[in-house]
C-alpha atoms as a PDB file:
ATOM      1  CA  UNK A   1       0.000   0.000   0.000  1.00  0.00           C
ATOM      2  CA  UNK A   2       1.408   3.409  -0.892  1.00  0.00           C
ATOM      3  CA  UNK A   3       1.605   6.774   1.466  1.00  0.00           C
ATOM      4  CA  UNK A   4      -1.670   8.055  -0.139  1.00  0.00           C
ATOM      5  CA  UNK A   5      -3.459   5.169   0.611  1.00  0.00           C
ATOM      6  CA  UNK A   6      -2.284   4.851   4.208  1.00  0.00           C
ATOM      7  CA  UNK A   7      -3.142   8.813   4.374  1.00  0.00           C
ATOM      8  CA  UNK A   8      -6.404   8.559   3.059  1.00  0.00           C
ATOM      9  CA  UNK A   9      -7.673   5.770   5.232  1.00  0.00           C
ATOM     10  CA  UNK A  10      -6.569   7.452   8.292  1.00  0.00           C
ATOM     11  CA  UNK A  11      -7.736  10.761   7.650  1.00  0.00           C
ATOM     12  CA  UNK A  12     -11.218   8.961   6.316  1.00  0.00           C
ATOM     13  CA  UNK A  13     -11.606   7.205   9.686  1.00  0.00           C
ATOM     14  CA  UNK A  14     -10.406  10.359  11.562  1.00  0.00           C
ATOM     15  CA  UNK A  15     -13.545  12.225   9.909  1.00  0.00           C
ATOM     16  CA  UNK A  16     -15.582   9.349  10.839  1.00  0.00           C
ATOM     17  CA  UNK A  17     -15.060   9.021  14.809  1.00  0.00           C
ATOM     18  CA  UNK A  18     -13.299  12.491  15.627  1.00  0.00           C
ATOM     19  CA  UNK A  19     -16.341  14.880  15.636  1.00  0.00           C
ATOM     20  CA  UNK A  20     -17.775  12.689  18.362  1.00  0.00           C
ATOM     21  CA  UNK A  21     -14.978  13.065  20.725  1.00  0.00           C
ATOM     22  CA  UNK A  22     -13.885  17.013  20.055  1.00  0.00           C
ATOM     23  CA  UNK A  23     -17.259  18.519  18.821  1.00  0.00           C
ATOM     24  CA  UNK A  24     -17.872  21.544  20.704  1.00  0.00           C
ATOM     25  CA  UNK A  25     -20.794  21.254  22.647  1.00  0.00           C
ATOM     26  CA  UNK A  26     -24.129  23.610  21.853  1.00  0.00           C
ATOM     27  CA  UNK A  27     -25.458  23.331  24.985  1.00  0.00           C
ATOM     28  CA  UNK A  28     -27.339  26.959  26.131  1.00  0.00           C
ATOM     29  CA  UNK A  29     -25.938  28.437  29.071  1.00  0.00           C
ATOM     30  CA  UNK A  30     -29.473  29.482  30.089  1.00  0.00           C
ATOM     31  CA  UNK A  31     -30.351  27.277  33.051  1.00  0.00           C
ATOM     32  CA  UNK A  32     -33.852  28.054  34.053  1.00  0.00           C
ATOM     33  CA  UNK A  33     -35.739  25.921  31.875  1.00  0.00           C
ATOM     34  CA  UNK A  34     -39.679  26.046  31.385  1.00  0.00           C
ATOM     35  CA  UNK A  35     -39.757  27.318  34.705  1.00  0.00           C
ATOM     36  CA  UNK A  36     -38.126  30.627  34.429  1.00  0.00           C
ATOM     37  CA  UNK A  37     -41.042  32.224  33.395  1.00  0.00           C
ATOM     38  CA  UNK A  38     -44.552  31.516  34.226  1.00  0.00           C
ATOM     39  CA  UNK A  39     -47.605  33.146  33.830  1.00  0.00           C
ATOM     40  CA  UNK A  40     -50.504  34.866  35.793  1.00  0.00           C
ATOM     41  CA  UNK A  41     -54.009  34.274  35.229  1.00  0.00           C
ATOM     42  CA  UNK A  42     -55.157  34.083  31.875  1.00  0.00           C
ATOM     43  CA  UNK A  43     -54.036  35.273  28.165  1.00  0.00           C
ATOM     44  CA  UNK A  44     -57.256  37.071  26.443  1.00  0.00           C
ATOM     45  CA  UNK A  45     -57.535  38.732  23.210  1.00  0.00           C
ATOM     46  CA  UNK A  46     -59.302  42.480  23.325  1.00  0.00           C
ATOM     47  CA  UNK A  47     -60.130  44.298  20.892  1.00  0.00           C
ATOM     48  CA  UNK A  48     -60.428  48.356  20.788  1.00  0.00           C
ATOM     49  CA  UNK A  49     -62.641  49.745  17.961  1.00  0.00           C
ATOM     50  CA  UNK A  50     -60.966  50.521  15.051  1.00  0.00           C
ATOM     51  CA  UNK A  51     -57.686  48.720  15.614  1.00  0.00           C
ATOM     52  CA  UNK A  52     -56.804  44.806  15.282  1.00  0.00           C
ATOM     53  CA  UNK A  53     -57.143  42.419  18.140  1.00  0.00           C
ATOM     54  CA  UNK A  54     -54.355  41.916  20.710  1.00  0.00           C
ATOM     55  CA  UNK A  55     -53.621  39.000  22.688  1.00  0.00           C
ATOM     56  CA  UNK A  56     -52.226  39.954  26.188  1.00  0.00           C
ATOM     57  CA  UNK A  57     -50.394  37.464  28.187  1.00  0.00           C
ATOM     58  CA  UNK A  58     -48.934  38.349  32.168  1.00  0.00           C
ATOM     59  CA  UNK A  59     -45.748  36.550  32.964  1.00  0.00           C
ATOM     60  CA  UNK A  60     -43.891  36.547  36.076  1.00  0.00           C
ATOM     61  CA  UNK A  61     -39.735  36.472  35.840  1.00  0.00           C
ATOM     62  CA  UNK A  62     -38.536  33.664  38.510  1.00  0.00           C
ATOM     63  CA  UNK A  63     -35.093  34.141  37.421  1.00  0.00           C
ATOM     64  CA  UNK A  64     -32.653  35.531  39.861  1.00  0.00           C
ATOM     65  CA  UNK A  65     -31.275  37.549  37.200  1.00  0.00           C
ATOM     66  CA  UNK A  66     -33.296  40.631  35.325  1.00  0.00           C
ATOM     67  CA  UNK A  67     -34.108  39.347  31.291  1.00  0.00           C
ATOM     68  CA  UNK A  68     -32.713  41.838  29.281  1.00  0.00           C
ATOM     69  CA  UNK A  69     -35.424  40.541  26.400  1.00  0.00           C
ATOM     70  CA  UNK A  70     -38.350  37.883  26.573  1.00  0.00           C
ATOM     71  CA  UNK A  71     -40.032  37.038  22.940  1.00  0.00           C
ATOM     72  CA  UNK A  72     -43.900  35.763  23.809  1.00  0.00           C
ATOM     73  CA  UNK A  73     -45.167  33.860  21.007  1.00  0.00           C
ATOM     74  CA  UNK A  74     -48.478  33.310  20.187  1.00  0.00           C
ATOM     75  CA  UNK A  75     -49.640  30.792  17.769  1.00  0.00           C
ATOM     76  CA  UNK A  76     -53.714  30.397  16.345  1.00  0.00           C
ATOM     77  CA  UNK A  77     -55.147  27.190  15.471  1.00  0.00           C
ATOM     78  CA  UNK A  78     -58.572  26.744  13.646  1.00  0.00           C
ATOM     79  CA  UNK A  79     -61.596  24.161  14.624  1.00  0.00           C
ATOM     80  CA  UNK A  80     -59.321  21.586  12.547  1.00  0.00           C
ATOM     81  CA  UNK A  81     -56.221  21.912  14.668  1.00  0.00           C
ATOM     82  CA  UNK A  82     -54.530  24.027  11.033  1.00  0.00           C
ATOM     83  CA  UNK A  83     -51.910  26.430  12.402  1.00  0.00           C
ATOM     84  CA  UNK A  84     -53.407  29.764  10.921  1.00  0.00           C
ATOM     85  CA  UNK A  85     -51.488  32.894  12.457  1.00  0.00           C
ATOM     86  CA  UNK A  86     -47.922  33.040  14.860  1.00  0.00           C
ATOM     87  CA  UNK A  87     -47.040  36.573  15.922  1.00  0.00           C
ATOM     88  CA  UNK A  88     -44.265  37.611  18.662  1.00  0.00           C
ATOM     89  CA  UNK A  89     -43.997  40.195  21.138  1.00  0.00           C
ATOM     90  CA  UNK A  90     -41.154  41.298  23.567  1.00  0.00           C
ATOM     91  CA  UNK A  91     -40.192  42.122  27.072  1.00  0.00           C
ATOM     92  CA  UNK A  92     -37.534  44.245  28.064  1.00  0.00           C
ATOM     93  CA  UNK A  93     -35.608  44.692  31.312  1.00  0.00           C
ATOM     94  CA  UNK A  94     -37.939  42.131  33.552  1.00  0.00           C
ATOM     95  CA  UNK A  95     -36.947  42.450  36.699  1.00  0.00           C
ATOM     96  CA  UNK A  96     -36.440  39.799  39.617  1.00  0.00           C
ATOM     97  CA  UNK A  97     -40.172  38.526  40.541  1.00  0.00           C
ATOM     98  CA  UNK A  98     -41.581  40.933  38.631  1.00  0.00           C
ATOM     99  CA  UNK A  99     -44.260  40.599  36.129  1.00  0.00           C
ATOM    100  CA  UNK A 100     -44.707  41.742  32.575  1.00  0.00           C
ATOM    101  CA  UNK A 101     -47.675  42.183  30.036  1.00  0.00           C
ATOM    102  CA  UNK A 102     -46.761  40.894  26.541  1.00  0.00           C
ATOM    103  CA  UNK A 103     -49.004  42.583  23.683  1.00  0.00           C
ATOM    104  CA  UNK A 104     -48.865  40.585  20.892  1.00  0.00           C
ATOM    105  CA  UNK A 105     -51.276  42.419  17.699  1.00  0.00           C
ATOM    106  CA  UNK A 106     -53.142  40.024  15.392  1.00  0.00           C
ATOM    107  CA  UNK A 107     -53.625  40.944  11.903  1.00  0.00           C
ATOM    108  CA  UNK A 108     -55.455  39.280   9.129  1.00  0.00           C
ATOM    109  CA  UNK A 109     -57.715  36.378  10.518  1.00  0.00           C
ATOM    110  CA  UNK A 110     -60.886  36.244  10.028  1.00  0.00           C
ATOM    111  CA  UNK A 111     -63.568  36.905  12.813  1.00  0.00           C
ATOM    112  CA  UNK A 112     -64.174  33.047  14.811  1.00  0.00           C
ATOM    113  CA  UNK A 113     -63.262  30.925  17.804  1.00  0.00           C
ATOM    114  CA  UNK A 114     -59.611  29.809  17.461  1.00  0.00           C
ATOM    115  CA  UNK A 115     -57.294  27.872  20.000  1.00  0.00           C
ATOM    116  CA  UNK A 116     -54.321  30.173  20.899  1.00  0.00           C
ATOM    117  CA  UNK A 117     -51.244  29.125  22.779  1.00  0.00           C
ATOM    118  CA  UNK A 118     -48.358  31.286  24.321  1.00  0.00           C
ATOM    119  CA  UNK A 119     -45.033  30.913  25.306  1.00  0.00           C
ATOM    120  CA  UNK A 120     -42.025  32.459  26.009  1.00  0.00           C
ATOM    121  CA  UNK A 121     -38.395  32.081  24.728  1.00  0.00           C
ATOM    122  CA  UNK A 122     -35.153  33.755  25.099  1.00  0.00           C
ATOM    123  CA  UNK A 123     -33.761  35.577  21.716  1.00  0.00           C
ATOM    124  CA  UNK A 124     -31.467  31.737  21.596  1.00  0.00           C
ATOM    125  CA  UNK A 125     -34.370  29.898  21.278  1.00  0.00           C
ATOM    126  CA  UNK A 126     -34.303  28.345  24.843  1.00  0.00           C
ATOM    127  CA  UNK A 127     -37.654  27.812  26.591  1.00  0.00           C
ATOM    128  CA  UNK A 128     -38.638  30.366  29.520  1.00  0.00           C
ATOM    129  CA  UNK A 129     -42.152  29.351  29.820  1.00  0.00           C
ATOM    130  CA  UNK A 130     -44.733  25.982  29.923  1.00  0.00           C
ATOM    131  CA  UNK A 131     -46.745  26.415  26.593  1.00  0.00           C
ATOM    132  CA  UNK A 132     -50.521  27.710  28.127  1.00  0.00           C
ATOM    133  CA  UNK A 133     -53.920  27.256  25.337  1.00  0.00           C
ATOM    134  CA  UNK A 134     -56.904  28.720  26.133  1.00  0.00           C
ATOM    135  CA  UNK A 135     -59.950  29.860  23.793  1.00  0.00           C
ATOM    136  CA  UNK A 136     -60.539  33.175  22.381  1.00  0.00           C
ATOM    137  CA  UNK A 137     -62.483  34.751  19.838  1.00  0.00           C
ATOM    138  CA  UNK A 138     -62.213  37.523  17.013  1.00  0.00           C
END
């Protein structure tokens, strides 16, 4: 067997096994899980003449660290379980045990009972918050 041979075989098997051992982990740093966040009472949709619903959603920080930025999601789903709407809103500067209101606007769907759920992330991606569906209506 010649030098290139012996090269390639090693480096080929090198490829193969050496990402599992020095792979840098991904792992978040953010340790407070779906329990970081939770919320109080209920999320509702209201609606002021003129302008487009918006859901509302109360969440309490149990971090003992202020978030700099929360992103509530909301996500519709019609009598069929389709997924017809997802809209954001943020959070700024939540203190320790404090609680903050997250307006999230919806535009464009039509007037009808839909199944909403919230939930709150960090800008990452990581979880803050339990997903919480209730009922609401346009």
């Amino acid at each position: 067997m010649n030098r290139f041979a012996v090269l390639s075989a090693i480096i080929s098997l090198a490829v193969l096994v050496v990402p599992n051992v020095v792979a840098p982990a991904a792992a978040s740093p953010f340790t407070g899980g779906t329990g970081a966040w939770t919320i109080i009472g209920q999320p509702a949709v209201v609606s002021l003449s003129g302008l487009p619903p918006t859901a509302k959603a109360n969440y309490q920080n149990n971090l003992n660290v202020t978030i700099a930025l929360g992103l509530v999601y909301i996500v519709l789903h019609n009598s069929v379980g389709q997924t017809i709407f997802v809209n954001v809103g943020t959070s700024t500067n939540v203190a320790v045990t404090k609680n903050s209101t997250v307006s999230v606007a919806i535009f464009n769907v039509p007037t009808g009972s839909y199944s909403a759920t919230f939930f709150a992330v960090l800008p990452s991606g990581a979880a803050m918050s339990v997903s919480t569906t209730v009922q609401v209506t346009l």
